[in-house]
C-alpha atoms as a PDB file:
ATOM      1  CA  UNK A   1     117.212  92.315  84.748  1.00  0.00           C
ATOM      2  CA  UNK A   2     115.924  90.716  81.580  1.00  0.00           C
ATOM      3  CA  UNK A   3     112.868  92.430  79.781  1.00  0.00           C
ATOM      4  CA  UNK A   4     109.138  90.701  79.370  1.00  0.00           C
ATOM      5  CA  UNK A   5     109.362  89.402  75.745  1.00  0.00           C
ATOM      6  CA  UNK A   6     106.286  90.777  73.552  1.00  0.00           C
ATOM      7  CA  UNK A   7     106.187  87.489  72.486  1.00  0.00           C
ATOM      8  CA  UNK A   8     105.318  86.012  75.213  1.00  0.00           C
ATOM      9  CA  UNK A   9     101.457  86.733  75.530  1.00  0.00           C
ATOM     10  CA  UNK A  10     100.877  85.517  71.595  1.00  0.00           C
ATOM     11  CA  UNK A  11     102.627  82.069  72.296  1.00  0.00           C
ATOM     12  CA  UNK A  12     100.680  82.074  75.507  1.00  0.00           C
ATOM     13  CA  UNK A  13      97.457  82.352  74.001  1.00  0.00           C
ATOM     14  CA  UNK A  14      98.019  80.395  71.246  1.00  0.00           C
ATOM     15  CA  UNK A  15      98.432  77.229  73.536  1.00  0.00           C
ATOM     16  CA  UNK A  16      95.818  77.762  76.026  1.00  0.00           C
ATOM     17  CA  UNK A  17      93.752  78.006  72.727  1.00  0.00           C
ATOM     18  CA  UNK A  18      94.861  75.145  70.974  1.00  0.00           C
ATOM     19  CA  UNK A  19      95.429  73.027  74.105  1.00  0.00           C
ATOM     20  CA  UNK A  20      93.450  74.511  77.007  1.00  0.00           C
ATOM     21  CA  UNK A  21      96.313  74.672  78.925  1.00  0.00           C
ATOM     22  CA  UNK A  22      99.844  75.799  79.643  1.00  0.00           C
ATOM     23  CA  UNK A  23     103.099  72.741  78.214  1.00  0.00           C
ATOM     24  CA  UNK A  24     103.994  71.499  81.304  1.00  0.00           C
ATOM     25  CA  UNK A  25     107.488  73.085  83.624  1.00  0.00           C
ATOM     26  CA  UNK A  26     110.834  71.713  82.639  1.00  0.00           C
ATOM     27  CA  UNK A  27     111.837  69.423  85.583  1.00  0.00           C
ATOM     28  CA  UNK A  28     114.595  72.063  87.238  1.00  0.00           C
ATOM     29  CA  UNK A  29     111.343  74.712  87.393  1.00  0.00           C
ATOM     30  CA  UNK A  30     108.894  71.873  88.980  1.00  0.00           C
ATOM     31  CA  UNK A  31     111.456  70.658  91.504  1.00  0.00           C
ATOM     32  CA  UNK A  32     112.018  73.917  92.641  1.00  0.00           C
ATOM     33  CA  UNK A  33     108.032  74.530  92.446  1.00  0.00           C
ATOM     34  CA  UNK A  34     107.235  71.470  94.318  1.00  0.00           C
ATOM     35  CA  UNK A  35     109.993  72.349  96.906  1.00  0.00           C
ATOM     36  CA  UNK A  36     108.721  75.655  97.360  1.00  0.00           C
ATOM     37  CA  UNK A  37     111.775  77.321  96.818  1.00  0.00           C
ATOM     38  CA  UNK A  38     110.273  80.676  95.417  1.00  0.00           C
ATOM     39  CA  UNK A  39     113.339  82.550  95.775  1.00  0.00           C
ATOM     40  CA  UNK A  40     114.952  79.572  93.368  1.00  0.00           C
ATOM     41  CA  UNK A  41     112.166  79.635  91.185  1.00  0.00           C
ATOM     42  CA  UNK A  42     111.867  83.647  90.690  1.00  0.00           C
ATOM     43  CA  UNK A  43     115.889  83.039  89.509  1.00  0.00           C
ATOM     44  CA  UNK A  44     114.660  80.185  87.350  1.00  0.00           C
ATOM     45  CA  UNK A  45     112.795  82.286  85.358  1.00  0.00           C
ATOM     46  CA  UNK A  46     114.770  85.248  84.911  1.00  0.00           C
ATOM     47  CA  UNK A  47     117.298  82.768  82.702  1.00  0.00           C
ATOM     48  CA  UNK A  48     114.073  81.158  81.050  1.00  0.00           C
ATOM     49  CA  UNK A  49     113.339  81.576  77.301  1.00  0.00           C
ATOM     50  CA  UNK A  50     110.699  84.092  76.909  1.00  0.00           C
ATOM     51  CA  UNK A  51     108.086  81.846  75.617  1.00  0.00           C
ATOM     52  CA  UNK A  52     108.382  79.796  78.780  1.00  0.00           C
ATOM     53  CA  UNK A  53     107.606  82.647  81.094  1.00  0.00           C
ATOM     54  CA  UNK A  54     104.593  83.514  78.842  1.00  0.00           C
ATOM     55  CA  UNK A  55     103.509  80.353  79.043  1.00  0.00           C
ATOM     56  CA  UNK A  56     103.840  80.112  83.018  1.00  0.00           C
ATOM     57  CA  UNK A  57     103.091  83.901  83.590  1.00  0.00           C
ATOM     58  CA  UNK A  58     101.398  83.418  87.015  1.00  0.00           C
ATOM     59  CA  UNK A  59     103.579  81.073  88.556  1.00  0.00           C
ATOM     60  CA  UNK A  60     106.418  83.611  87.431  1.00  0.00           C
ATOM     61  CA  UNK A  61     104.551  86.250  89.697  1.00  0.00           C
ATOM     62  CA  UNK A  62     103.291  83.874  92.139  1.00  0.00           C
ATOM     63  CA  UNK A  63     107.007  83.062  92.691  1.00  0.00           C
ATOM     64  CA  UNK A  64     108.281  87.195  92.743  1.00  0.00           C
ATOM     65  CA  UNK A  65     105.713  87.782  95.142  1.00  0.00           C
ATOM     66  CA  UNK A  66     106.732  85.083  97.418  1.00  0.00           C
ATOM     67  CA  UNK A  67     109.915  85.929  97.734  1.00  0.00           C
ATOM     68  CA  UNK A  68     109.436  89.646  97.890  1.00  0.00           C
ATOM     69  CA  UNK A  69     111.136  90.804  94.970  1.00  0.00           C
ATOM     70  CA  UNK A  70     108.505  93.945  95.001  1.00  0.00           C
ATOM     71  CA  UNK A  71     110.585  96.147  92.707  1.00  0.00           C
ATOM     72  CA  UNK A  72     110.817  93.116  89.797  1.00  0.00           C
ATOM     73  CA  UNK A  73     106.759  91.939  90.707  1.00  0.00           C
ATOM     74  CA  UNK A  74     105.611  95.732  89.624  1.00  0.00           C
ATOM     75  CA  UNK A  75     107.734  95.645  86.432  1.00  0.00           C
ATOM     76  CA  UNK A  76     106.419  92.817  85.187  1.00  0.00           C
ATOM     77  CA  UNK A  77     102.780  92.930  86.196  1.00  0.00           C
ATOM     78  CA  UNK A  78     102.842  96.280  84.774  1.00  0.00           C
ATOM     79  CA  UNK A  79     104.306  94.836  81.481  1.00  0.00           C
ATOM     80  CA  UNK A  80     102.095  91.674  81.882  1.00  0.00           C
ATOM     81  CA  UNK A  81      98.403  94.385  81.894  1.00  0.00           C
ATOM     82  CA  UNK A  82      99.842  96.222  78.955  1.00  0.00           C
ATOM     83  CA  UNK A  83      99.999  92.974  76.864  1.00  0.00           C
ATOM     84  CA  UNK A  84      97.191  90.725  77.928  1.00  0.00           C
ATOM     85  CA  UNK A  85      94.910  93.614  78.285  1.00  0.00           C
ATOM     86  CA  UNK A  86      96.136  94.851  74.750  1.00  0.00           C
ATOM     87  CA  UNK A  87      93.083  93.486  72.774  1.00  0.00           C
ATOM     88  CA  UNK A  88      90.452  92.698  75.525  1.00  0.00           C
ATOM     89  CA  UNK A  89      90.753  95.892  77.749  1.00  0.00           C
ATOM     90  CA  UNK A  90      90.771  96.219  81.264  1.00  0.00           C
ATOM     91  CA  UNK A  91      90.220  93.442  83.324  1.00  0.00           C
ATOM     92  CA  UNK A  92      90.669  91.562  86.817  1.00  0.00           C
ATOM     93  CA  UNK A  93      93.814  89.777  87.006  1.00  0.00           C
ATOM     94  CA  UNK A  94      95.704  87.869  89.520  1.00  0.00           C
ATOM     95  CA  UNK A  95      98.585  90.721  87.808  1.00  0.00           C
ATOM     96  CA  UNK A  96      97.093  93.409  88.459  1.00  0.00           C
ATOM     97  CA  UNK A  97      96.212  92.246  92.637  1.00  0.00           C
ATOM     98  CA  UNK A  98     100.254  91.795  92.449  1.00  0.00           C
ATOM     99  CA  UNK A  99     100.985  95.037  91.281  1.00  0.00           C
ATOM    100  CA  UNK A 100      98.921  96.744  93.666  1.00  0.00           C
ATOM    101  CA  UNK A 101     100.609  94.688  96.552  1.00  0.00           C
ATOM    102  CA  UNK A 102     104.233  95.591  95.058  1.00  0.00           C
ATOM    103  CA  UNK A 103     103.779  99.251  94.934  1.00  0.00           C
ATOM    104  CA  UNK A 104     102.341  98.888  98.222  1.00  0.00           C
ATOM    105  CA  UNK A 105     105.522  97.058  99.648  1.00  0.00           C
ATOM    106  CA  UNK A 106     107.713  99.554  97.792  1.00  0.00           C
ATOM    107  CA  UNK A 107     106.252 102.493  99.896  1.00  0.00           C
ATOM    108  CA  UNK A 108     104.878 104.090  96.644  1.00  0.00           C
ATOM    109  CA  UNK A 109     101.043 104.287  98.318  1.00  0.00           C
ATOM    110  CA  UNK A 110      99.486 107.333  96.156  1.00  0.00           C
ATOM    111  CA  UNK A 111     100.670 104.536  92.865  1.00  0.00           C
ATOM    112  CA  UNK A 112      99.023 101.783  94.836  1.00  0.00           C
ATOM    113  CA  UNK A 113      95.769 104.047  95.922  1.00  0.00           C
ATOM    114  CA  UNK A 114      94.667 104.119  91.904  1.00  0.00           C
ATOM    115  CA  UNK A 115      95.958 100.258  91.298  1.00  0.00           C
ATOM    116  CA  UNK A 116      93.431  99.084  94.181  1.00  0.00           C
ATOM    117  CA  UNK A 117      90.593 101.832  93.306  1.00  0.00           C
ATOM    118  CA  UNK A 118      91.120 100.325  89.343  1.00  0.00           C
ATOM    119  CA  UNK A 119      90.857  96.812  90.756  1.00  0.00           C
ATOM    120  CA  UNK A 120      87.407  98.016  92.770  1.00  0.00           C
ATOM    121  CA  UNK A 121      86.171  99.336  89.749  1.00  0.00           C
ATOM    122  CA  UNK A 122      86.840  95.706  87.764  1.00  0.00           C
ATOM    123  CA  UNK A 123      85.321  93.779  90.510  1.00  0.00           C
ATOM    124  CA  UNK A 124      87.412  93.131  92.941  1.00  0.00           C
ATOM    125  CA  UNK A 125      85.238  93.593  96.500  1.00  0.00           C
ATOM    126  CA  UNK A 126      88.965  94.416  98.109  1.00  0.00           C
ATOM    127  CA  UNK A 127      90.116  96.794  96.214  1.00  0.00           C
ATOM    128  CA  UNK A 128      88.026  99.984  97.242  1.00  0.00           C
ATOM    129  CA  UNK A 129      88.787  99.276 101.018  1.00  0.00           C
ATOM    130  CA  UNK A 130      92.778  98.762 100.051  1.00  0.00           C
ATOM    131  CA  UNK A 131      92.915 101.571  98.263  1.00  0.00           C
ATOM    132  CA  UNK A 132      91.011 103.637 101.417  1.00  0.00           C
ATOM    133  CA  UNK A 133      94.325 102.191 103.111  1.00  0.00           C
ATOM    134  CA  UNK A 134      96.578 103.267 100.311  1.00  0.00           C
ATOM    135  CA  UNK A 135      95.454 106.609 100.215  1.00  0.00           C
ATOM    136  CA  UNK A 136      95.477 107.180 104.172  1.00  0.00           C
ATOM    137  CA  UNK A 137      98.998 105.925 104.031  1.00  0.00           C
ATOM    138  CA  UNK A 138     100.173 108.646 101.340  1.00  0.00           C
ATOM    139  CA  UNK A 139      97.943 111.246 103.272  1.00  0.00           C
ATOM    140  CA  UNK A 140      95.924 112.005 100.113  1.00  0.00           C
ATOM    141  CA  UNK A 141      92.580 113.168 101.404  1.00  0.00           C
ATOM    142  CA  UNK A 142      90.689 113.873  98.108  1.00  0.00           C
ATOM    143  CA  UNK A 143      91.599 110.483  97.230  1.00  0.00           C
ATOM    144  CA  UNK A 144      90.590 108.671 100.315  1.00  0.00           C
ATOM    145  CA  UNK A 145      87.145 110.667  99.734  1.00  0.00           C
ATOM    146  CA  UNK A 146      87.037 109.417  96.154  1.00  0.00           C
ATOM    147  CA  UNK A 147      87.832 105.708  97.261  1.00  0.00           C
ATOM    148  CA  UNK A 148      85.393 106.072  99.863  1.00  0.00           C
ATOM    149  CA  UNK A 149      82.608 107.273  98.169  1.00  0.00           C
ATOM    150  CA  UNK A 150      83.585 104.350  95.671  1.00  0.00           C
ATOM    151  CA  UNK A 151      83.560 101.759  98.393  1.00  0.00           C
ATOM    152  CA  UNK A 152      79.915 103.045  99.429  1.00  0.00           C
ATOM    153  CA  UNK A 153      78.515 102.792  96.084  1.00  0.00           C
ATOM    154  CA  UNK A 154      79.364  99.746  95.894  1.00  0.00           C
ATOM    155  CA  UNK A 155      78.110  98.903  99.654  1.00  0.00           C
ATOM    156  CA  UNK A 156      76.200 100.731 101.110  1.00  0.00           C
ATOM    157  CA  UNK A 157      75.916 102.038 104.582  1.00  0.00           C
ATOM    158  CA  UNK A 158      79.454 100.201 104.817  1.00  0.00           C
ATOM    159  CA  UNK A 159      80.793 100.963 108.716  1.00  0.00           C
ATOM    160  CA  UNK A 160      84.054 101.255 107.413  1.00  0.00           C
ATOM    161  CA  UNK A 161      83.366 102.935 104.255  1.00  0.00           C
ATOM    162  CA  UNK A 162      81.418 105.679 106.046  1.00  0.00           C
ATOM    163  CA  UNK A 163      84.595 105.795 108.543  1.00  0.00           C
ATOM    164  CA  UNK A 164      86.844 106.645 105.756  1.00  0.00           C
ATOM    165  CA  UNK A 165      84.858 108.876 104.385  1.00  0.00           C
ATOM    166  CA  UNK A 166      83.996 110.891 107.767  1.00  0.00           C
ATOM    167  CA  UNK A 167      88.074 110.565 108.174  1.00  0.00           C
ATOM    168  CA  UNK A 168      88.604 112.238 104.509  1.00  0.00           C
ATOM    169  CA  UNK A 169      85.731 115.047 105.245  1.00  0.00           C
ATOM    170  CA  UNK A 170      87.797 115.760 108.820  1.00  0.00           C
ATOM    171  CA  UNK A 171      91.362 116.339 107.097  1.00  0.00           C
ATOM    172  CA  UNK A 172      89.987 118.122 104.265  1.00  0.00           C
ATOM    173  CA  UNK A 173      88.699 120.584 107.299  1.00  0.00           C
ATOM    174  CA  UNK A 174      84.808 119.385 106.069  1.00  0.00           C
ATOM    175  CA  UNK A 175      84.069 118.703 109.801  1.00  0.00           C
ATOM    176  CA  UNK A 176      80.672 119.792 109.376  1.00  0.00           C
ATOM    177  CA  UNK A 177      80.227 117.345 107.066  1.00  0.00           C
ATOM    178  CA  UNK A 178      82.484 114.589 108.647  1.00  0.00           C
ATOM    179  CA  UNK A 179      80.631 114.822 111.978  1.00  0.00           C
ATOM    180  CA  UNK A 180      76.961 113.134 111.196  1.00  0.00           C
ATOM    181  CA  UNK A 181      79.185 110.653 109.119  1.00  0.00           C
ATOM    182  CA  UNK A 182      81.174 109.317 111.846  1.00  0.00           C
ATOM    183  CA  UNK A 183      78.583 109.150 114.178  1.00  0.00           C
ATOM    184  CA  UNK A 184      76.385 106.967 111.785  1.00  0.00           C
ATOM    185  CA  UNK A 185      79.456 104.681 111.181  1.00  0.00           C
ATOM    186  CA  UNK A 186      79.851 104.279 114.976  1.00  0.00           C
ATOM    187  CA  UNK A 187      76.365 103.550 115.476  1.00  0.00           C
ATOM    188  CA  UNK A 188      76.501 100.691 113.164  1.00  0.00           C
ATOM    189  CA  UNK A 189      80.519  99.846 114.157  1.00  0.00           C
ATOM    190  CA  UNK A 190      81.627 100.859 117.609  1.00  0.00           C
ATOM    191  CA  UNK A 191      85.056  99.711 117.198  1.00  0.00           C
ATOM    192  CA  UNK A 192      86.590 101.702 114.896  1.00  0.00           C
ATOM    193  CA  UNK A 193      89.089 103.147 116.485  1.00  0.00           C
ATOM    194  CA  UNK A 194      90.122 105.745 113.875  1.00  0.00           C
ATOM    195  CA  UNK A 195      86.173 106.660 113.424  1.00  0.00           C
ATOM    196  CA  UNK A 196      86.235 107.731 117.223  1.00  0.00           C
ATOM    197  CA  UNK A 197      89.507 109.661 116.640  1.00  0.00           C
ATOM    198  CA  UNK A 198      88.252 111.831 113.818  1.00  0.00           C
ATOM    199  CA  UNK A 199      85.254 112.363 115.896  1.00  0.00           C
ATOM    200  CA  UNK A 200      86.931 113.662 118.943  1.00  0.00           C
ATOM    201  CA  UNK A 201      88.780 115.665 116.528  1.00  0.00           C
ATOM    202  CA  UNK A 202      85.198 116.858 115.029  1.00  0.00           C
ATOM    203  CA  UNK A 203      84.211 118.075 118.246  1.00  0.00           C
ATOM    204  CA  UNK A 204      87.073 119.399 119.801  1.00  0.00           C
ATOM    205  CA  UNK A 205      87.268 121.924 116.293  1.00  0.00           C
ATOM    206  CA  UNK A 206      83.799 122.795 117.850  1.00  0.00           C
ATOM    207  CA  UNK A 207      84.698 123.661 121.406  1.00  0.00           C
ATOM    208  CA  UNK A 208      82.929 120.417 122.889  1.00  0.00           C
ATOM    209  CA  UNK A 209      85.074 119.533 124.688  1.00  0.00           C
ATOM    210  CA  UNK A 210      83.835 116.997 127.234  1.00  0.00           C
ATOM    211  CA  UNK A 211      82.081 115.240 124.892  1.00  0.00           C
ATOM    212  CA  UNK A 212      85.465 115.311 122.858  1.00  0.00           C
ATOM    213  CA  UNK A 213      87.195 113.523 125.392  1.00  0.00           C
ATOM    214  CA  UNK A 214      84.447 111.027 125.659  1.00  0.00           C
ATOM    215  CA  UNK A 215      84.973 109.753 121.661  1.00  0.00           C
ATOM    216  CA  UNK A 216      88.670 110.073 122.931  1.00  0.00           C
ATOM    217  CA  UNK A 217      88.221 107.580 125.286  1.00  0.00           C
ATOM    218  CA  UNK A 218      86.453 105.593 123.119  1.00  0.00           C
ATOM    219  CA  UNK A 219      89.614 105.295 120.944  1.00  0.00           C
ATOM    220  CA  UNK A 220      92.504 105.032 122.821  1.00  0.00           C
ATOM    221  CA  UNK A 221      90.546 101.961 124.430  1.00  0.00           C
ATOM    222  CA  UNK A 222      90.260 100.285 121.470  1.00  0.00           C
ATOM    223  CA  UNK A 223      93.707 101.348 120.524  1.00  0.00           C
ATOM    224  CA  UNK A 224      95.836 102.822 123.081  1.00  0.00           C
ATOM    225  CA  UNK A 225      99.132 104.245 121.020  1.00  0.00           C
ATOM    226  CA  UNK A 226      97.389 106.584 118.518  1.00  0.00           C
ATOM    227  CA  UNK A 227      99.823 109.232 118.604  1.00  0.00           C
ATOM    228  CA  UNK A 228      97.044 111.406 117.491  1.00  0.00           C
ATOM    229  CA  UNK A 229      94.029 110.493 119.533  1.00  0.00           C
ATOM    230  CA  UNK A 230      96.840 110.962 122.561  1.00  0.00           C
ATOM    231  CA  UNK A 231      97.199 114.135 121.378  1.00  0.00           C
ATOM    232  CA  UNK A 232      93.135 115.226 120.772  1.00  0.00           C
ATOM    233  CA  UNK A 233      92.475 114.067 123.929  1.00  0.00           C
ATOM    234  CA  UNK A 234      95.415 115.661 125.206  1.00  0.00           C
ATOM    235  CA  UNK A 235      94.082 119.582 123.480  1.00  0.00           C
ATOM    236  CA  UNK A 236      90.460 118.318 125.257  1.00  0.00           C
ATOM    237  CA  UNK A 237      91.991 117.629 129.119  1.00  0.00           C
ATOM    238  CA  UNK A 238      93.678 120.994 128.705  1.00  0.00           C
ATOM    239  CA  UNK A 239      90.715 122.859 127.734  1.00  0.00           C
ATOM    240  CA  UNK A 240      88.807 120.741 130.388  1.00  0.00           C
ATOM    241  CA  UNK A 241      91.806 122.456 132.834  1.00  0.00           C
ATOM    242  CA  UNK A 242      92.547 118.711 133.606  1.00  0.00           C
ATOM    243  CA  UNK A 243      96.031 119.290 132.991  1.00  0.00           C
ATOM    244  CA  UNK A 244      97.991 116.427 134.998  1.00  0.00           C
ATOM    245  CA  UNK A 245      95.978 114.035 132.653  1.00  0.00           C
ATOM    246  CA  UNK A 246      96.764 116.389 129.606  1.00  0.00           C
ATOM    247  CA  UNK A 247     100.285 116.427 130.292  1.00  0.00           C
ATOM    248  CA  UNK A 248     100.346 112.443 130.683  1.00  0.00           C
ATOM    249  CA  UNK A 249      98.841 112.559 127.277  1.00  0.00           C
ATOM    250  CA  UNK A 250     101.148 114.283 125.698  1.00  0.00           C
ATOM    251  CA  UNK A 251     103.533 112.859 127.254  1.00  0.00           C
ATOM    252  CA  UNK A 252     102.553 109.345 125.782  1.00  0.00           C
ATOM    253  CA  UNK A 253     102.156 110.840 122.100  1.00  0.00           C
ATOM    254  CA  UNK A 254     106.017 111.963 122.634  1.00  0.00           C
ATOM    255  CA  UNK A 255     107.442 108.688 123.717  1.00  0.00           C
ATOM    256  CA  UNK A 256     105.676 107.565 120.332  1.00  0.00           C
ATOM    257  CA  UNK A 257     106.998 110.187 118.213  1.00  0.00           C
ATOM    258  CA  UNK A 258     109.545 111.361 119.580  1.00  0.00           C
ATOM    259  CA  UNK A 259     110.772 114.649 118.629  1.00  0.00           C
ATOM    260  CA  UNK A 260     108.043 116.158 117.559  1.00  0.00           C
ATOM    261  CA  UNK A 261     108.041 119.930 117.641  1.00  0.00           C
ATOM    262  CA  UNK A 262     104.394 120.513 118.489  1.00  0.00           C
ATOM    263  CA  UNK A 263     104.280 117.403 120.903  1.00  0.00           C
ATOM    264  CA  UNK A 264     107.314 118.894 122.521  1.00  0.00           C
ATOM    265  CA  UNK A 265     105.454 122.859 122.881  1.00  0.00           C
ATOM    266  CA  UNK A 266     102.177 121.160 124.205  1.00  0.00           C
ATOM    267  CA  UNK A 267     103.768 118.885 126.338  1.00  0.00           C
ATOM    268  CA  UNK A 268     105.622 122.059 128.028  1.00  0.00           C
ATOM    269  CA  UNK A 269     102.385 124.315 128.650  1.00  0.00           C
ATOM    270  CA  UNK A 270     100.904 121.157 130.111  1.00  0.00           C
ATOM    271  CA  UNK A 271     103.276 120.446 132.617  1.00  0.00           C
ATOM    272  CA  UNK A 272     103.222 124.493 133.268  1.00  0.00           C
ATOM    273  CA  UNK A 273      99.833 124.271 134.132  1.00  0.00           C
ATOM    274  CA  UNK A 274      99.864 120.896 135.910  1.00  0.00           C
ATOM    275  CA  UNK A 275     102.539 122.524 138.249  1.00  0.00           C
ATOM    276  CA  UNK A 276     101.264 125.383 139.242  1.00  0.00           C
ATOM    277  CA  UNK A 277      99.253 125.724 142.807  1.00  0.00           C
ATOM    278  CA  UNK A 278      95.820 124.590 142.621  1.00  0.00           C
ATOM    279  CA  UNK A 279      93.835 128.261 143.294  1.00  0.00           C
ATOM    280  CA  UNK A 280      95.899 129.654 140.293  1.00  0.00           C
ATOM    281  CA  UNK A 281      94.684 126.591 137.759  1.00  0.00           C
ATOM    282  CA  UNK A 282      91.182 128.072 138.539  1.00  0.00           C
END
């Protein structure tokens, strides 16, 4: 597809200087604008001269994110912060929201982690929370503990702040750590599901097991198909030598994910157990 002209930004600024605002679109581009046709309009500018899409920059993006083109949105955003930012710096821009999106949408999560924590950092009171998402979703747990503790400078005593960092703390093995965490953001925020998950997980590291199954509860109330709080709870009934309900809990989890090898092994000493004459479960 056709390159961002350098010259773009220059003509750009020169008549929102001179003017205070953008030449108006060429009739094609504002019949397709007014029409809504974004998938039309993205085309539209593709075949436009350069110093048109300069000069109409965010309705260029506006009209790439609506019609999904992810791949193209993060190429140009991308090319858009390298030139606007070229003289000012780094700054909050409706291009640099879109880019985080894109390399959302394009699976590339780690990429979108840092976009959203930079966005945080300029301002944006989203951008610490999305990039808590980002991170999770590209199981980076030194980076959801970096975004966290980002997100709570910025607020805090945050409930979901504190949950992500309790959650970070938990798969980094910090469970000492994560425990007091968790509890204090489901004090303030009872239903966070995830928060009761890594709690239960907390606990059943420590051998507590009733009170394990409690937080377990607690999640798979709020949010019954968590593969993994179906499969905590599931460790905690077995230890608890309630194995019909372990097995049914792993059982669950598998229907989920099907598949999975250490679903598949717990699943089998479950139903071992639950099958097994009642003086011998003792």
């Amino acid at each position: 597809m056709p390159a961002l002209c350098l010259a773009a930004v220059p003509i750009l600024m020169t008549q929102i200087q001179s003017q205070g605002l953008a030449p108006s679109l060429p009739p094609q581009a504002e019949a397709l604008f007014k029409a809504k046709d974004w998938p039309g309009l993205a085309d539209w500018f593709e075949t436009a001269p350069p110093a048109t899409r300069g000069a109409h920059y965010e309705l260029w993006i506006q009209s790439l994110n609506r019609s999904h083109r992810w791949a193209r949105l993060a190429e140009v955003c991308e090319a858009l912060q390298s030139l606007l930012e070229a003289k000012s710096g780094p700054r909050l821009g409706t291009y640099r929201l879109y880019r985080a999106q894109a390399l959302s949408q394009l699976g590339r999560h780690a990429e979108a982690a840092l976009a959203h924590a930079e966005n945080g950092r300029l301002g944006n009171p989203d951008g610490f929370p999305n990039a808590c998402v980002e991170a999770r979703l590209a199981q980076d747990w030194n980076a959801l503990l970096s975004c966290a503790e980002a997100w709570l400078q910025q607020a805090p005593g945050d409930a979901a702040g504190l949950a992500s960092k309790g959650e970070a703390l938990a798969r980094l093995d910090r469970l000492g750590e994560a425990e007091p965490i968790l509890r204090v953001a489901l004090a303030k925020d009872p239903s966070i599901a995830s928060a009761w998950n890594n709690l239960g997980r907390c606990l059943n590291e420590k051998q507590a097991w009733t009170e394990a199954n409690e937080a377990l509860d607690h999640a798979l109330t709020l949010e019954p198909n968590q593969v993994e709080a179906l499969f905590n709870r599931g460790r905690a009934r077995f230890e608890l030598k309630r194995y019909a309900d372990s097995r049914d809990d792993f059982r669950a989890a598998l229907a989920l994910q099907p598949g999975d090898p250490v679903l598949t092994e717990n699943l089998k000493q479950a139903e071992r157990y639950a099958a097994l004459p009642a003086a011998k479960k003792r």
